[in-house]
Protein backbone atom coordinates (compact mmCIF):
# COMPACT_ATOMS: atom_id res chain seq x y z
CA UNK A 1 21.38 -3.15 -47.14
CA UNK A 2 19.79 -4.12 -44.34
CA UNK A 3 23.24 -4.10 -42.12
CA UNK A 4 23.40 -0.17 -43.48
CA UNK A 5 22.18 1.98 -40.08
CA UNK A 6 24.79 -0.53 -38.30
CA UNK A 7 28.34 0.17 -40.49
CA UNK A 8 27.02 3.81 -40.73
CA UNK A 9 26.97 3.85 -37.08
CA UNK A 10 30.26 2.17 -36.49
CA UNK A 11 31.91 4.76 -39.08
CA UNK A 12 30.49 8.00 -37.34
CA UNK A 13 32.04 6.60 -34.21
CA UNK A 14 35.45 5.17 -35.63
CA UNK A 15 35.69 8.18 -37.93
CA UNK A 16 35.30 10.91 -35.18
CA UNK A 17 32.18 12.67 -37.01
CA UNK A 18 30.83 14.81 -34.37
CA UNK A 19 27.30 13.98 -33.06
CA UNK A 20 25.24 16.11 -31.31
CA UNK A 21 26.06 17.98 -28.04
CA UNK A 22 23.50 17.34 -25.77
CA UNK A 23 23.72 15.51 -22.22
CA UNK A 24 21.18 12.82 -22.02
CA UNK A 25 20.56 14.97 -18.79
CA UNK A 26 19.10 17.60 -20.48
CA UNK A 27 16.52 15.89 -22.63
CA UNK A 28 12.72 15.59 -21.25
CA UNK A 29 9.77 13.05 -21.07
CA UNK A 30 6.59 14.72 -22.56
CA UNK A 31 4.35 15.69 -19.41
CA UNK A 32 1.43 13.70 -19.86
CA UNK A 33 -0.24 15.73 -16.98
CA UNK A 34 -0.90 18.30 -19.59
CA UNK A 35 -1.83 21.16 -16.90
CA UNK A 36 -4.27 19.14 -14.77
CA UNK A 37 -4.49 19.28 -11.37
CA UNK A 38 -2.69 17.36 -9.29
CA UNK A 39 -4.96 15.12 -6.69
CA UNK A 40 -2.57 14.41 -3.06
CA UNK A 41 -2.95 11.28 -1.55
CA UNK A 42 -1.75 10.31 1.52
CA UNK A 43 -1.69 6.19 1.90
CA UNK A 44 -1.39 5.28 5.30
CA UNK A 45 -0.57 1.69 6.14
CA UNK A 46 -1.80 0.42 9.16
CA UNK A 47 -1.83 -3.31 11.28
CA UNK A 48 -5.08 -4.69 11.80
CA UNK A 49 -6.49 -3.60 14.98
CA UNK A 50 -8.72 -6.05 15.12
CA UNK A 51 -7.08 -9.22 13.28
CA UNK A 52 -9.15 -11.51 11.23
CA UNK A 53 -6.29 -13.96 10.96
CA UNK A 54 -5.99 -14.03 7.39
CA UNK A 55 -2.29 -13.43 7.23
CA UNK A 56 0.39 -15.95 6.99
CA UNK A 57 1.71 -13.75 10.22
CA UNK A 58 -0.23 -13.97 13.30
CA UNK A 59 -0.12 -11.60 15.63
CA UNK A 60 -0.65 -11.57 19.24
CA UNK A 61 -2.26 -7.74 18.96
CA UNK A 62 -3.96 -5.61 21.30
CA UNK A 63 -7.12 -4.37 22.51
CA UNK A 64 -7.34 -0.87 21.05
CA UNK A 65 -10.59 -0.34 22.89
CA UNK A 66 -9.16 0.54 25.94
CA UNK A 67 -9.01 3.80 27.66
CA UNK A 68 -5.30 4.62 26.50
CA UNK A 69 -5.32 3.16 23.27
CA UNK A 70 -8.25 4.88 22.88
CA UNK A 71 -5.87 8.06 23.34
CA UNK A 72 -3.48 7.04 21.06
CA UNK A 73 -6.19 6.70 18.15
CA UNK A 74 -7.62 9.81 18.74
CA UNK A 75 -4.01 11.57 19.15
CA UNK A 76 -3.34 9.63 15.26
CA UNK A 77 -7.02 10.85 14.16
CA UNK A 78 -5.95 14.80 15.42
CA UNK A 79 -2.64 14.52 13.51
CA UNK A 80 -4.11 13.34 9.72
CA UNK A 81 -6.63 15.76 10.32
CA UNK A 82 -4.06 18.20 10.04
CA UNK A 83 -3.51 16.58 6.61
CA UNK A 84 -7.48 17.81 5.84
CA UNK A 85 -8.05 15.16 3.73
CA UNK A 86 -11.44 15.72 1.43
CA UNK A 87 -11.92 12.17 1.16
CA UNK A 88 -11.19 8.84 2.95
CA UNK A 89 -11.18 5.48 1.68
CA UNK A 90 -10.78 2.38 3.29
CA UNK A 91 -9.58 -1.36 2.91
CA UNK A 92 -13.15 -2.60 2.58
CA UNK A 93 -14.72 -4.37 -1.14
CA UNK A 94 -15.30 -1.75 -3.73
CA UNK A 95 -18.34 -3.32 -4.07
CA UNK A 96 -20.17 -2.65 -0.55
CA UNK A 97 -20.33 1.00 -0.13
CA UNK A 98 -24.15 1.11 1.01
CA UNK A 99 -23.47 -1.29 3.58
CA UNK A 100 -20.26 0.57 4.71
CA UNK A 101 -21.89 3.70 4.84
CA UNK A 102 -25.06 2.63 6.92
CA UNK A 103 -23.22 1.77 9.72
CA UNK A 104 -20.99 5.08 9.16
CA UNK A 105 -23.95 7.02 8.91
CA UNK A 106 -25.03 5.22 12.19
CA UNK A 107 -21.65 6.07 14.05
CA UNK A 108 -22.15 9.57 13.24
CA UNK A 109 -26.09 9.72 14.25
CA UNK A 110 -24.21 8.19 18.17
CA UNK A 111 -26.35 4.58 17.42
CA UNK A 112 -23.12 2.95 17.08
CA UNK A 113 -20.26 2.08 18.85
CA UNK A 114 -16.82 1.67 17.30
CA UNK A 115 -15.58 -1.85 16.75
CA UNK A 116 -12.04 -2.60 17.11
CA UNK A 117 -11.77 -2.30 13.33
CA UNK A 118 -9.34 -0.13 11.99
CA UNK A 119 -11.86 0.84 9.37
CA UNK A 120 -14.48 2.20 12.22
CA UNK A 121 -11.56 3.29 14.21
CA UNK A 122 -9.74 5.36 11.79
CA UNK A 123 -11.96 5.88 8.87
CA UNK A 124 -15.30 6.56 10.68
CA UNK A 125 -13.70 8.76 13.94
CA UNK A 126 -12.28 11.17 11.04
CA UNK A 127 -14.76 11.09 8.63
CA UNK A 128 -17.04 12.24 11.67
CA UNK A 129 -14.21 14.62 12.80
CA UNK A 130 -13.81 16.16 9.52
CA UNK A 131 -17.80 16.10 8.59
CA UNK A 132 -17.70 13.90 5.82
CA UNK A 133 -20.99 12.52 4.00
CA UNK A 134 -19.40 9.45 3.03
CA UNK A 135 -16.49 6.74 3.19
CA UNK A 136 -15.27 5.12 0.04
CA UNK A 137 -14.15 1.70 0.12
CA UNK A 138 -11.83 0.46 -2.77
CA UNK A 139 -10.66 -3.05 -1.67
CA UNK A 140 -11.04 -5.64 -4.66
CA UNK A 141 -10.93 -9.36 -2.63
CA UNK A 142 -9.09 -11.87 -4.87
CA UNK A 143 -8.15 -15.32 -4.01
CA UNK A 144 -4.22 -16.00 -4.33
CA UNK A 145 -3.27 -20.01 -3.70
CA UNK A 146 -0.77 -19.33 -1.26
CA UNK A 147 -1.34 -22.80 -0.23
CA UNK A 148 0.36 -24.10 -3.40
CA UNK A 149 2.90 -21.98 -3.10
CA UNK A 150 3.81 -22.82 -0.27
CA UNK A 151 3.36 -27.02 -1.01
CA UNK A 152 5.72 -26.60 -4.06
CA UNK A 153 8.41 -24.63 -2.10
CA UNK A 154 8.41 -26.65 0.64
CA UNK A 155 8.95 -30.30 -1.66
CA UNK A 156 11.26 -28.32 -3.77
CA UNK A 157 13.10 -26.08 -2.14
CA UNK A 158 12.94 -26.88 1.63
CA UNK A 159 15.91 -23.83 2.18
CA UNK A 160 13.34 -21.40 1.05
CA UNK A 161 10.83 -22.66 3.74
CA UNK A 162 13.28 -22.83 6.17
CA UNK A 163 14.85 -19.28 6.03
CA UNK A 164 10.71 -17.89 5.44
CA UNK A 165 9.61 -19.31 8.58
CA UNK A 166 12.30 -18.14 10.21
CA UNK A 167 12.03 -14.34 9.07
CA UNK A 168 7.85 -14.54 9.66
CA UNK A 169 8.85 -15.46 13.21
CA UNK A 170 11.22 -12.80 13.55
CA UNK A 171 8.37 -10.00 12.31
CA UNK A 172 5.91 -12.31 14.63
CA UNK A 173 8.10 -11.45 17.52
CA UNK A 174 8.94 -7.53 16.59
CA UNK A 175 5.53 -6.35 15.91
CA UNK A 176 4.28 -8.19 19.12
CA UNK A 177 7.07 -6.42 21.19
CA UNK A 178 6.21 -3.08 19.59
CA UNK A 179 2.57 -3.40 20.06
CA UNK A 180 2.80 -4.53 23.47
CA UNK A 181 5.53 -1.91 24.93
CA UNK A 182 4.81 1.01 21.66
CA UNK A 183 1.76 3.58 21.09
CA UNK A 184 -0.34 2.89 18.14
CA UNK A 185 1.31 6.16 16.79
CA UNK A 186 5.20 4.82 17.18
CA UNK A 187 3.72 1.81 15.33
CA UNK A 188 1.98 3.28 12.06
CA UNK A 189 5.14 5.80 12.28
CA UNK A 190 7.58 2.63 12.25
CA UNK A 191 5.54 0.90 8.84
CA UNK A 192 4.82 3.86 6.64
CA UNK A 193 8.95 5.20 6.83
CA UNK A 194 9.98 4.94 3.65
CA UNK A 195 13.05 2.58 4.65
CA UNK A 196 10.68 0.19 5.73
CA UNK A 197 8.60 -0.34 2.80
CA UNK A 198 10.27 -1.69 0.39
CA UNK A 199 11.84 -4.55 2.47
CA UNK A 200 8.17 -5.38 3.39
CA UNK A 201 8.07 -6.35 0.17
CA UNK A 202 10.66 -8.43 -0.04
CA UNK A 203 8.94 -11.78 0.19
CA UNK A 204 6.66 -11.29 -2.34
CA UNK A 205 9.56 -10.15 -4.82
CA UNK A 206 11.33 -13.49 -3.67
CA UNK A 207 8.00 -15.93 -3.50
CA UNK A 208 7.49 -14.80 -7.33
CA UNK A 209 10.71 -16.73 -8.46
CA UNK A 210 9.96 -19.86 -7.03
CA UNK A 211 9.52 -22.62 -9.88
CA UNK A 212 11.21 -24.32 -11.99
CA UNK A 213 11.28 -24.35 -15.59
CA UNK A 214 7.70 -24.48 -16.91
CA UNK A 215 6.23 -23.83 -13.49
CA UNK A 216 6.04 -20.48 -12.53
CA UNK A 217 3.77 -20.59 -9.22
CA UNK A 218 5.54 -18.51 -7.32
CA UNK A 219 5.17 -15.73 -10.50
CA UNK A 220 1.30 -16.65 -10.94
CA UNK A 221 0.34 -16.44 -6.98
CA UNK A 222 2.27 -13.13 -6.94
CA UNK A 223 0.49 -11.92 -10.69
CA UNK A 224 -2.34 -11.94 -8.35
CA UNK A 225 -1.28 -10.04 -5.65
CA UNK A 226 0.34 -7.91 -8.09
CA UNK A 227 -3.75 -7.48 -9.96
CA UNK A 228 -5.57 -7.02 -6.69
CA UNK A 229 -3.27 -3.90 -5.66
CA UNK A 230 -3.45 -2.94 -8.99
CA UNK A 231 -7.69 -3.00 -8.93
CA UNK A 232 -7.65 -1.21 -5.58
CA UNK A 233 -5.24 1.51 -7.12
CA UNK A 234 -7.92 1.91 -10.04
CA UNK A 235 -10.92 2.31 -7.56
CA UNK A 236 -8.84 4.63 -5.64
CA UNK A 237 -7.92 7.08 -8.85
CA UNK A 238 -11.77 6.97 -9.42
CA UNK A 239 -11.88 8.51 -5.85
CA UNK A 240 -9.89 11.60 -5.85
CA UNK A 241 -11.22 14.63 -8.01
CA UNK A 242 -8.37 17.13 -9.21
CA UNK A 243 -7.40 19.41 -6.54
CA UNK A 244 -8.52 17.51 -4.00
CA UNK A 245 -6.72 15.68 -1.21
CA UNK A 246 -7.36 12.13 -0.31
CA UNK A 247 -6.52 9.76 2.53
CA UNK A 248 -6.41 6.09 2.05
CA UNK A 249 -6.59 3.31 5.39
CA UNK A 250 -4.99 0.21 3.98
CA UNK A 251 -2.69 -2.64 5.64
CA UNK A 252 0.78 -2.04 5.11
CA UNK A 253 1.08 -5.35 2.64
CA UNK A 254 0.04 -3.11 0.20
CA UNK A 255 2.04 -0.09 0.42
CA UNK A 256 5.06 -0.92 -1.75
CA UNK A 257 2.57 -1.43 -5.03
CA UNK A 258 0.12 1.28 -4.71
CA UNK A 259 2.56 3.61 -3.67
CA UNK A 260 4.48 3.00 -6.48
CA UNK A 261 1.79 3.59 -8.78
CA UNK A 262 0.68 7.14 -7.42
CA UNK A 263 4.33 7.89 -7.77
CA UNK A 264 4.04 7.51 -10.92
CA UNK A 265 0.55 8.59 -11.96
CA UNK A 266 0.36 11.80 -13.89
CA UNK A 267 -1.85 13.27 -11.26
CA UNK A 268 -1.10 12.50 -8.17
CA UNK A 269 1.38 13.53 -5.29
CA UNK A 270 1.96 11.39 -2.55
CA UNK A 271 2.14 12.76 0.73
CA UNK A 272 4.02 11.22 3.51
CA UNK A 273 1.82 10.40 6.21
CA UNK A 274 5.32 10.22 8.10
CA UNK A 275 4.90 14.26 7.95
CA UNK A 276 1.92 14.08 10.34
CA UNK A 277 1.81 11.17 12.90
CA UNK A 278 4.56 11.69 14.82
């Protein structure tokens, strides 16, 4: 008996018994948005202006305090501003928004100076633009052993090393060149296109398969890079109120994941920050 919804199945389709007529096209997901409002957000993924060298990629960079850098920013700052975003948050720990907002709330009194900071550079010269009481910040700082990673690839599976050295020195050498002969704009324009995401992500989607069979660092190191996005996504939803828009300054590591996950939340639309920064 239990075989029974299998040989009934076989004899509907050997014996021509008509099933119903409609294309797998036309059938449709519940909308679990039930008639809320949608919240836009706009992620824009950025290079660190003012590198703390925690990347496995180090960067020459530039000094975006001088006079025409300076231009470019404000030029980028004028373009989201278009966007009219409601709020802004910011790669910074979830945890420190006081602290974060003092020195905002200094910046906007004129008794401080922008640091090179992407954060104070971005985040502060629009929130001041824009007349905004506050900055959120959503980062959630989580320690991934890259190190062992790394150790365990390089005794096991030297290739790997071999080819990943060789493609962090190519995107040493390509963001260096574009920094040095670009404009900050032609940068951020050149990391948020959509064809360049998802191959940014590429070496974490290949780092999470290295192992061998019961060791799965390359999966657990990744898990965790996987669960920090995934907290910063959260504090992010908690930011946006329906109907509102909201812009988010974040390195461009993290684009693949949290865009992926306001694609696919109920109520939100991304917006292309492509559209704007030209």
């Amino acid at each position: 008996m239990k075989h029974l919804g299998s040989l009934l199945l076989s004899a509907m389709l050997l014996g021509g018994i008509a099933l119903p007529a409609h294309a797998q096209e036309d059938e449709v997901i519940p909308d679990l948005a039930d008639g809320r409002e949608p919240t836009e957000v706009m992620v824009l993924g950025v290079f660190h202006f003012h590198n703390p060298g925690a990347d496995l990629a180090q960067f020459k960079g530039i000094d975006v305090l001088e006079p025409e850098r300076q231009a470019e920013i404000q030029a980028i700052a004028d373009q989201l501003a278009r966007f009219g975003p409601d709020r802004i948050a910011v790669e910074r720990s979830y945890d420190e928004p006081d602290t974060l907002n003092a020195r905002y709330q200094r910046y906007v009194s004129g008794d401080l100076d922008l640091s090179r900071n992407e954060i104070h550079q971005l985040g502060f010269r629009l929130g001041k633009m824009l007349g905004h009481d506050w900055i959120y910040p959503v980062d959630f700082r989580q320690g991934m052993d890259f190190n062992a990673l790394m150790g365990y690839a390089s005794e096991h599976e030297p290739e790997y090393m071999e080819r990943f050295n060789r493609y962090i020195g190519e995107i040493v050498a390509l963001f260096d060149r574009m920094q040095s002969e670009e404009s900050i704009g032609y940068n951020l324009r050149f990391m948020n296109l959509p064809q360049h995401i998802a191959p940014a992500h590429a070496p974490y989607a290949e780092q999470a398969a290295i192992g061998g069979g019961d060791t799965f660092v390359g999966a657990e190191v990744i898990a965790g890079w996987y669960e920090r996005n995934l907290k910063i996504f959260a504090n992010l939803a908690r930011v946006g109120q329906p109907g509102e828009k909201v812009l988010l300054i974040i390195g461009g590591g993290h684009l693949p994941i949290i865009r992926e996950q306001i694609e696919a939340h109920p109520t939100m639309t991304l917006v292309e920050p492509t559209d704007y920064i030209k």
